[in-house]
Protein backbone atom coordinates (compact mmCIF):
# COMPACT_ATOMS: atom_id res chain seq x y z
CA UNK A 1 13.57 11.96 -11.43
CA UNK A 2 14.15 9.32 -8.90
CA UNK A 3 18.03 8.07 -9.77
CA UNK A 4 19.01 3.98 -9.12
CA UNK A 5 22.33 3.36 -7.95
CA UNK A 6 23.37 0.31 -8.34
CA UNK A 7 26.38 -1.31 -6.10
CA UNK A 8 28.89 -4.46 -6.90
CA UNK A 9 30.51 -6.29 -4.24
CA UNK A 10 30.97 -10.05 -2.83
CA UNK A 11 28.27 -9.49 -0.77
CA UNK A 12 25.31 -7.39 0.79
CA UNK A 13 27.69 -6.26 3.57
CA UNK A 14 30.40 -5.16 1.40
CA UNK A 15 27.67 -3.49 -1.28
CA UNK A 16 25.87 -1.61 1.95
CA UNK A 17 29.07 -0.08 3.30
CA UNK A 18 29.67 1.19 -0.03
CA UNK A 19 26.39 2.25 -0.71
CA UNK A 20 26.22 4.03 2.41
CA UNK A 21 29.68 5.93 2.64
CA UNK A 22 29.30 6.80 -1.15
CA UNK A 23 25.57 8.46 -1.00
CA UNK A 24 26.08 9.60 2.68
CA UNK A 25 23.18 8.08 3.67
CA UNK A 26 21.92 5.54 6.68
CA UNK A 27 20.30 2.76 6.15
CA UNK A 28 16.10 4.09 6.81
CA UNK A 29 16.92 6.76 3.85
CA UNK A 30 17.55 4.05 1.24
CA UNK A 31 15.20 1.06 -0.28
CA UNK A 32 17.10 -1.92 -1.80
CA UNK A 33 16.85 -4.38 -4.24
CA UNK A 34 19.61 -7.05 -4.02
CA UNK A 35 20.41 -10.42 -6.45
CA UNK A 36 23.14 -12.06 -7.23
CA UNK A 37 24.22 -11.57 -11.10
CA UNK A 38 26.58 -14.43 -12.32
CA UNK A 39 29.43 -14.37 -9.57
CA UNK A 40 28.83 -10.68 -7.96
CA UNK A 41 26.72 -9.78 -5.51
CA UNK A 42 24.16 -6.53 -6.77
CA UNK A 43 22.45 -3.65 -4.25
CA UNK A 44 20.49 -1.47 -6.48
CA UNK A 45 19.21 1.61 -4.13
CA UNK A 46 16.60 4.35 -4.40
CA UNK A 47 16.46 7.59 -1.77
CA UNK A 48 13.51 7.69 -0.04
CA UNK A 49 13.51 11.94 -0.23
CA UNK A 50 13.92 11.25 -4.16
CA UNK A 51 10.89 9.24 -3.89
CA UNK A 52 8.71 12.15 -2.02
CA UNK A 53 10.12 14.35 -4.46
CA UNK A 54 8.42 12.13 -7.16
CA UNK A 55 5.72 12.57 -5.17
CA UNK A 56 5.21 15.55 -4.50
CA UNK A 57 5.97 16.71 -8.50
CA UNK A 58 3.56 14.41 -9.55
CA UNK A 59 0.78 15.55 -7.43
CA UNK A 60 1.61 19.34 -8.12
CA UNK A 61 2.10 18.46 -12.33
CA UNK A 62 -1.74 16.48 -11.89
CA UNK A 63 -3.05 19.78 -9.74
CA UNK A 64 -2.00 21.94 -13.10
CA UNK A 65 -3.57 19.73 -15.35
CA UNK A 66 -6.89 19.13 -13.33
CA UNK A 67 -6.81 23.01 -12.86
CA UNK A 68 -7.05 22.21 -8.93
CA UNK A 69 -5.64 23.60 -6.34
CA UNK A 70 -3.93 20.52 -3.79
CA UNK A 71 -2.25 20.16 -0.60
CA UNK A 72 -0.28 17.11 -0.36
CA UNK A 73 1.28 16.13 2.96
CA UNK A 74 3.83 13.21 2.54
CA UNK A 75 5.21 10.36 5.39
CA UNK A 76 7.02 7.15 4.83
CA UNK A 77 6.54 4.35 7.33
CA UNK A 78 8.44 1.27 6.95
CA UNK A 79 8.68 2.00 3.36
CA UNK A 80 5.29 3.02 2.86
CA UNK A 81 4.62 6.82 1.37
CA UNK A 82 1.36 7.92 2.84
CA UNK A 83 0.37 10.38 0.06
CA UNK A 84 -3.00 12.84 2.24
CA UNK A 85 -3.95 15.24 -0.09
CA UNK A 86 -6.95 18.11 0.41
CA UNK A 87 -8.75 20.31 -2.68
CA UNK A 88 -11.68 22.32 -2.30
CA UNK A 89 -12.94 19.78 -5.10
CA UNK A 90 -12.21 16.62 -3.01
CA UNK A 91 -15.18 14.65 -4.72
CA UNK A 92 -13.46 15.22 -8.32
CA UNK A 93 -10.76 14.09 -6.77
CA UNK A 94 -12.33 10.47 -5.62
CA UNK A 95 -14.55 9.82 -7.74
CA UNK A 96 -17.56 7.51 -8.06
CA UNK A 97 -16.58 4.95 -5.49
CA UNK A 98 -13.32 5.86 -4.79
CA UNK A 99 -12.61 5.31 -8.43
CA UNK A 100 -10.51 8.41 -9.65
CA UNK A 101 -8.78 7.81 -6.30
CA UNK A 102 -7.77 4.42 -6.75
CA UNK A 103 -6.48 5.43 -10.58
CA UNK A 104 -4.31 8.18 -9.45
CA UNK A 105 -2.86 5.93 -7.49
CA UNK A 106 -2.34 3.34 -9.40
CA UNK A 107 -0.68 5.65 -11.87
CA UNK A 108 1.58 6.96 -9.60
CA UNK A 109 2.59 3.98 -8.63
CA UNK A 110 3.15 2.36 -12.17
CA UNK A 111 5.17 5.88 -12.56
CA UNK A 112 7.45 4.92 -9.81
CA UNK A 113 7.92 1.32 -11.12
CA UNK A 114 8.79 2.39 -14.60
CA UNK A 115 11.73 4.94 -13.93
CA UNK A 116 13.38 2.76 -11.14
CA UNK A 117 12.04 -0.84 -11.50
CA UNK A 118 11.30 -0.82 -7.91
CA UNK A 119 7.91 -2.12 -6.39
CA UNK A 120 7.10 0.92 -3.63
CA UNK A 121 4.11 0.82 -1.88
CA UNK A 122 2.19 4.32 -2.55
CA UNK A 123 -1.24 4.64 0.03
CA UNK A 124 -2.75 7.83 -1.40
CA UNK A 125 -5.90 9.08 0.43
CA UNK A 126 -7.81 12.06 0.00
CA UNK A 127 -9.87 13.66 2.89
CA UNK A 128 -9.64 10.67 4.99
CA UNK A 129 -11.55 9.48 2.17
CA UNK A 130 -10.25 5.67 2.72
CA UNK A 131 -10.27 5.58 6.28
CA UNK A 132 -13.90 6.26 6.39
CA UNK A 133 -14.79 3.57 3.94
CA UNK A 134 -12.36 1.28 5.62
CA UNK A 135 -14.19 2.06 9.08
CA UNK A 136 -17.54 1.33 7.84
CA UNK A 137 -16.47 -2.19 6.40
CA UNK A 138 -15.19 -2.98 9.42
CA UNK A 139 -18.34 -2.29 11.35
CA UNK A 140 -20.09 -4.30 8.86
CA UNK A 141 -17.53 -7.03 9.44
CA UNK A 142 -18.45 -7.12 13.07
CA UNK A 143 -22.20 -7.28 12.60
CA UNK A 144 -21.53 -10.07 10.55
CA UNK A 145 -19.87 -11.82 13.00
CA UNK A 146 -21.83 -11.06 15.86
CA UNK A 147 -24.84 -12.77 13.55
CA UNK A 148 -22.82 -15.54 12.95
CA UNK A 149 -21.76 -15.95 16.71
CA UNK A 150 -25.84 -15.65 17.24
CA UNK A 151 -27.26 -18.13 14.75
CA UNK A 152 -24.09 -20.18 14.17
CA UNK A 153 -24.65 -20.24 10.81
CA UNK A 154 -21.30 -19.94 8.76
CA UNK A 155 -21.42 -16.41 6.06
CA UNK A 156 -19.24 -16.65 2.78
CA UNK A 157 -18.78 -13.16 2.30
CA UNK A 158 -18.84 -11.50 -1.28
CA UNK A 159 -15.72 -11.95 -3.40
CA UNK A 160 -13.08 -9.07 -2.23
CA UNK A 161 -9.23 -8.46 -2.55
CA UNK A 162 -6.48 -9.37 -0.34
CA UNK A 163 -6.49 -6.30 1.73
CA UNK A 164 -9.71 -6.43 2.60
CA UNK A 165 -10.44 -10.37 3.10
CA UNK A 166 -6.75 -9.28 5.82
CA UNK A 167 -9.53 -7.17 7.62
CA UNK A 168 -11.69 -9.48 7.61
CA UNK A 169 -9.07 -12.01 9.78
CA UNK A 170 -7.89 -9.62 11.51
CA UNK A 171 -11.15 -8.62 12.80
CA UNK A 172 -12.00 -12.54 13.54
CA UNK A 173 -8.91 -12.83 15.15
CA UNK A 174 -10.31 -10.48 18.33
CA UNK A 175 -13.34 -13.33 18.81
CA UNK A 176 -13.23 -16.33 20.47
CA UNK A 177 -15.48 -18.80 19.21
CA UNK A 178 -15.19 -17.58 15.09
CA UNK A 179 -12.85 -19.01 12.58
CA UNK A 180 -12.44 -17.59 9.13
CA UNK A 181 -10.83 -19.13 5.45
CA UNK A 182 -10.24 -17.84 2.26
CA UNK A 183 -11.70 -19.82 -0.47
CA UNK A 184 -11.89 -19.70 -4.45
CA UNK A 185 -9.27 -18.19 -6.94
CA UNK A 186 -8.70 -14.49 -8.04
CA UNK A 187 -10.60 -12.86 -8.46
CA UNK A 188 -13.56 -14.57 -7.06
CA UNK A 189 -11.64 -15.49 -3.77
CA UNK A 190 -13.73 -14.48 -0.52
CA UNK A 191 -13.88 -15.09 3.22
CA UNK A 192 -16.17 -17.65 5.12
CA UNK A 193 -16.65 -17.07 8.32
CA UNK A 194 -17.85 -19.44 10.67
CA UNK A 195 -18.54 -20.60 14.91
CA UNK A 196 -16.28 -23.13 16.18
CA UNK A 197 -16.91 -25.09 19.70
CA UNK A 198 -14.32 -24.55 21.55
């Protein structure tokens, strides 16, 4: 259970000293929400342990129920939880493509939302299973550019979501004479990338 506290004031400074002195808490244990609700100013707040607590119940109540046994290491980073979790069934785990991954997180996720109307940011991995895949697109990224760089031919890459056509610029960013753009509309948006004289 992941509790919302929710704080009245004037303003955010007023609402955070509260907020603060009444949880005992500094200001990297909490996530906020603030608005302003008719003439008041409103700081609803979430603890960040309460969130790995979430967590970490979740993951142990889905271990029962899959009949796996899980190790789940937990680490916030500018309000990120990095969920790493290990099974000696890793595969059922991800799934085909990542899939059963990518739904367990998304469920976890939605969970969060639900209870405390809050937005957090859940990266659940298992087995470096993402970093892997992530590694390999980006080496395919920079063949692709070094072909482009080559021929000077501009690539539209294949439709892909936000955090990977990111990779994609970031990756662009490091060279010299290539430019990229995002073109089209969700969810057929994708990344040219193209030589520039410069």
């Amino acid at each position: 259970m992941i509790e919302v506290y929710k704080f009245e004031g004037n303003n955010e400074e007023e609402c955070r000293v509260t907020c603060l002195d009444k949880l005992d808490v500094y200001n990297n244990e909490i996530i906020t929400k603030e608005y302003n609700e008719e003439d008041k100013y409103v700081l609803e707040v979430i603890k960040k342990q309460d969130v790995e607590k979430f967590i970490q119940n979740y993951i142990k109540e889905l271990s029962e129920k899959m009949n796996i046994d899980i190790n789940i290491n937990i680490f916030e980073e500018d309000n990120v939880f990095f969920v790493r979790i290990n099974s000696k069934n890793n595969s059922i785990l991800i799934g085909k493509e990542g899939k059963t991954l990518n739904s367990i997180q998304y469920l976890l996720r939605k969970s969060i939302s639900n209870q405390t109307g809050f937005n957090i940011n859940v990266n659940l991995d298992v087995s470096n299973y993402k970093k892997k895949i992530e590694k390999k697109f980006e080496n395919e990224i920079k063949e692709i550019i070094n072909e482009v760089m080559r021929t000077k031919i501009e690539t539209k890459l294949d439709p892909m979501n936000s955090y990977k056509r990111r990779i994609v610029h970031s990756i662009a960013s490091n060279y010299y004479n290539i430019e990229t753009n995002s073109v089209g509309e969700e969810p057929n948006r994708c990344t040219i990338i193209r030589y520039v004289e410069k």
